[in-house]
Protein backbone atom coordinates (compact mmCIF):
# COMPACT_ATOMS: atom_id res chain seq x y z
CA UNK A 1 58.23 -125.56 -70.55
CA UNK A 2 58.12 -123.71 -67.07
CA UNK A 3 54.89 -123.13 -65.54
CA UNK A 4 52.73 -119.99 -64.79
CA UNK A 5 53.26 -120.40 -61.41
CA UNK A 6 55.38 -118.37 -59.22
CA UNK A 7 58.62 -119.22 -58.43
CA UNK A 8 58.62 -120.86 -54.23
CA UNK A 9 61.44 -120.93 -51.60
CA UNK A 10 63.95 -123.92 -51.34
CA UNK A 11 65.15 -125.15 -47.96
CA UNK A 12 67.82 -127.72 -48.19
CA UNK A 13 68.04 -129.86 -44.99
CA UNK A 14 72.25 -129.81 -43.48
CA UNK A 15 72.28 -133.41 -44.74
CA UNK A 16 70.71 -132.42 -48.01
CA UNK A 17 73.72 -128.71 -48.08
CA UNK A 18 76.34 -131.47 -47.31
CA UNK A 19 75.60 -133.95 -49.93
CA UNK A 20 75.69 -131.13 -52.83
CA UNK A 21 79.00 -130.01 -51.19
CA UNK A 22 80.28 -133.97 -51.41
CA UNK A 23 79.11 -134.30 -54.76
CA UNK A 24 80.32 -131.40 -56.63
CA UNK A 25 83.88 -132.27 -54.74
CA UNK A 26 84.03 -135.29 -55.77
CA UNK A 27 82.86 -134.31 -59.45
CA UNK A 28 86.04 -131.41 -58.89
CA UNK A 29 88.56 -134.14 -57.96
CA UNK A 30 87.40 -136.83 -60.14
CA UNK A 31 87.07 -134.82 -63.53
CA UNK A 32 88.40 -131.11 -62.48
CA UNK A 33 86.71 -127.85 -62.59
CA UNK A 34 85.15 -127.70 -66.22
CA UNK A 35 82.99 -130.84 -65.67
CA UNK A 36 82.20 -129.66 -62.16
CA UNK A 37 80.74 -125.72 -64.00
CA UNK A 38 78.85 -128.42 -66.27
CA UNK A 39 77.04 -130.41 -63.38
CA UNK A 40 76.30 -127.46 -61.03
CA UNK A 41 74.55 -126.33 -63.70
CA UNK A 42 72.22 -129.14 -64.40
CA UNK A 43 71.28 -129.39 -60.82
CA UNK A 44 71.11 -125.80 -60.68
CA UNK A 45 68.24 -125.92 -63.94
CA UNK A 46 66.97 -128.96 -61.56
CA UNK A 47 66.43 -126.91 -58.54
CA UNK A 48 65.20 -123.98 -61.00
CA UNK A 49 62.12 -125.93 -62.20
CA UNK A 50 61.29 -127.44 -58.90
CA UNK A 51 60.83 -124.13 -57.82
CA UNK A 52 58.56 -123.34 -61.38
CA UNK A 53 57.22 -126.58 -60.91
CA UNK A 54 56.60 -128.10 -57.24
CA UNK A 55 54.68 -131.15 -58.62
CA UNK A 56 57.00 -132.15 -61.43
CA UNK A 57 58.74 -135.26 -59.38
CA UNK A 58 57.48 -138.37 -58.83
CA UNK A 59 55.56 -139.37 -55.94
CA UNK A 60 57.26 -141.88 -53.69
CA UNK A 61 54.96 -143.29 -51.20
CA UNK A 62 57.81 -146.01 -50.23
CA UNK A 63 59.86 -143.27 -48.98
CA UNK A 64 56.86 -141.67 -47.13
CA UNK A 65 53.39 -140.35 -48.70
CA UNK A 66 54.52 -136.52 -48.72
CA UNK A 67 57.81 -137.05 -50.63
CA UNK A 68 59.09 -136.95 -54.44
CA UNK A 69 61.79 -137.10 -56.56
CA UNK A 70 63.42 -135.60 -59.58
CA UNK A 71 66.01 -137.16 -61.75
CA UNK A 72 69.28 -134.77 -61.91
CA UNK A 73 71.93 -135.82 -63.85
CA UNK A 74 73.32 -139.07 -61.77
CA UNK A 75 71.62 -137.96 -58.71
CA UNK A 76 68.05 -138.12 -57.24
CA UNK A 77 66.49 -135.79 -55.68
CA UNK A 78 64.55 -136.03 -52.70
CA UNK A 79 62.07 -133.64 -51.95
CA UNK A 80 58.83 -132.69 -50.17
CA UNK A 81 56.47 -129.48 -50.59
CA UNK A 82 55.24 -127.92 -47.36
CA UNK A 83 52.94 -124.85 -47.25
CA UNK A 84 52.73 -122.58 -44.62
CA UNK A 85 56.22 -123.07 -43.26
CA UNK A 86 59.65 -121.53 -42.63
CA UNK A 87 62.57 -124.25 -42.12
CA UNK A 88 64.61 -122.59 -39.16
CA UNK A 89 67.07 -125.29 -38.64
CA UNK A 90 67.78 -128.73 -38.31
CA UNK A 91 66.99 -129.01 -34.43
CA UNK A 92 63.92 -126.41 -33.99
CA UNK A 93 60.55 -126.98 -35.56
CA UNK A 94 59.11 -125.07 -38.67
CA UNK A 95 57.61 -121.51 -37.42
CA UNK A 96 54.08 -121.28 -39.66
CA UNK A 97 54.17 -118.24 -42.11
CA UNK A 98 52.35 -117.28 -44.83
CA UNK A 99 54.85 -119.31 -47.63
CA UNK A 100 55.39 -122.22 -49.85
CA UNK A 101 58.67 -124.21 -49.76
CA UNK A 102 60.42 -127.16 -51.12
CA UNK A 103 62.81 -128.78 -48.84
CA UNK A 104 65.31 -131.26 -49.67
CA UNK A 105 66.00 -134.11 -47.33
């Protein structure tokens, strides 16, 4: 069940964009296009209630206190929730703005 809340922004970190990319090649070579449709979709619904759902991964304190994780399929993922930021890049700082995001790392 999806919450009440409004849906927030994702960022995905170029490490974070590039591990997708490797993982739905892979899936492509390994087991061809039909099975790669089925698992961008469940890390598509993944994504889809992070954003309903900011708080639904575990904490993980070993990683560092501000990050969590979310099962997705075979995959974990990694995640923190920032307020008040805009991800600009890998190599400049976040800008503050008025905004909620989850980014990946």
């Amino acid at each position: 069940m999806m919450s009440n809340q409004p849906e927030i922004a994702l960022f995905l970190s170029q490490e974070a964009a590039d591990d997708l990319r490797d993982i739905l090649q892979y899936t492509l070579e390994r087991w061809g296009p039909s099975q790669v449709r089925a698992y961008q979709s469940v890390l598509d619904q993944a994504l889809s209630r992070l954003q309903h759902s900011p708080k639904l991964g575990r904490k993980r304190p070993e990683l560092s206190p501000e990050y969590r994780s979310l099962l997705a399929g075979r995959h974990v993922i990694i995640y923190r929730i920032a307020e008040n930021t805009l991800l600009r890049g890998s190599n400049s700082p976040p800008k503050p703005r008025h905004s909620t995001g989850i980014y990946f790392r």
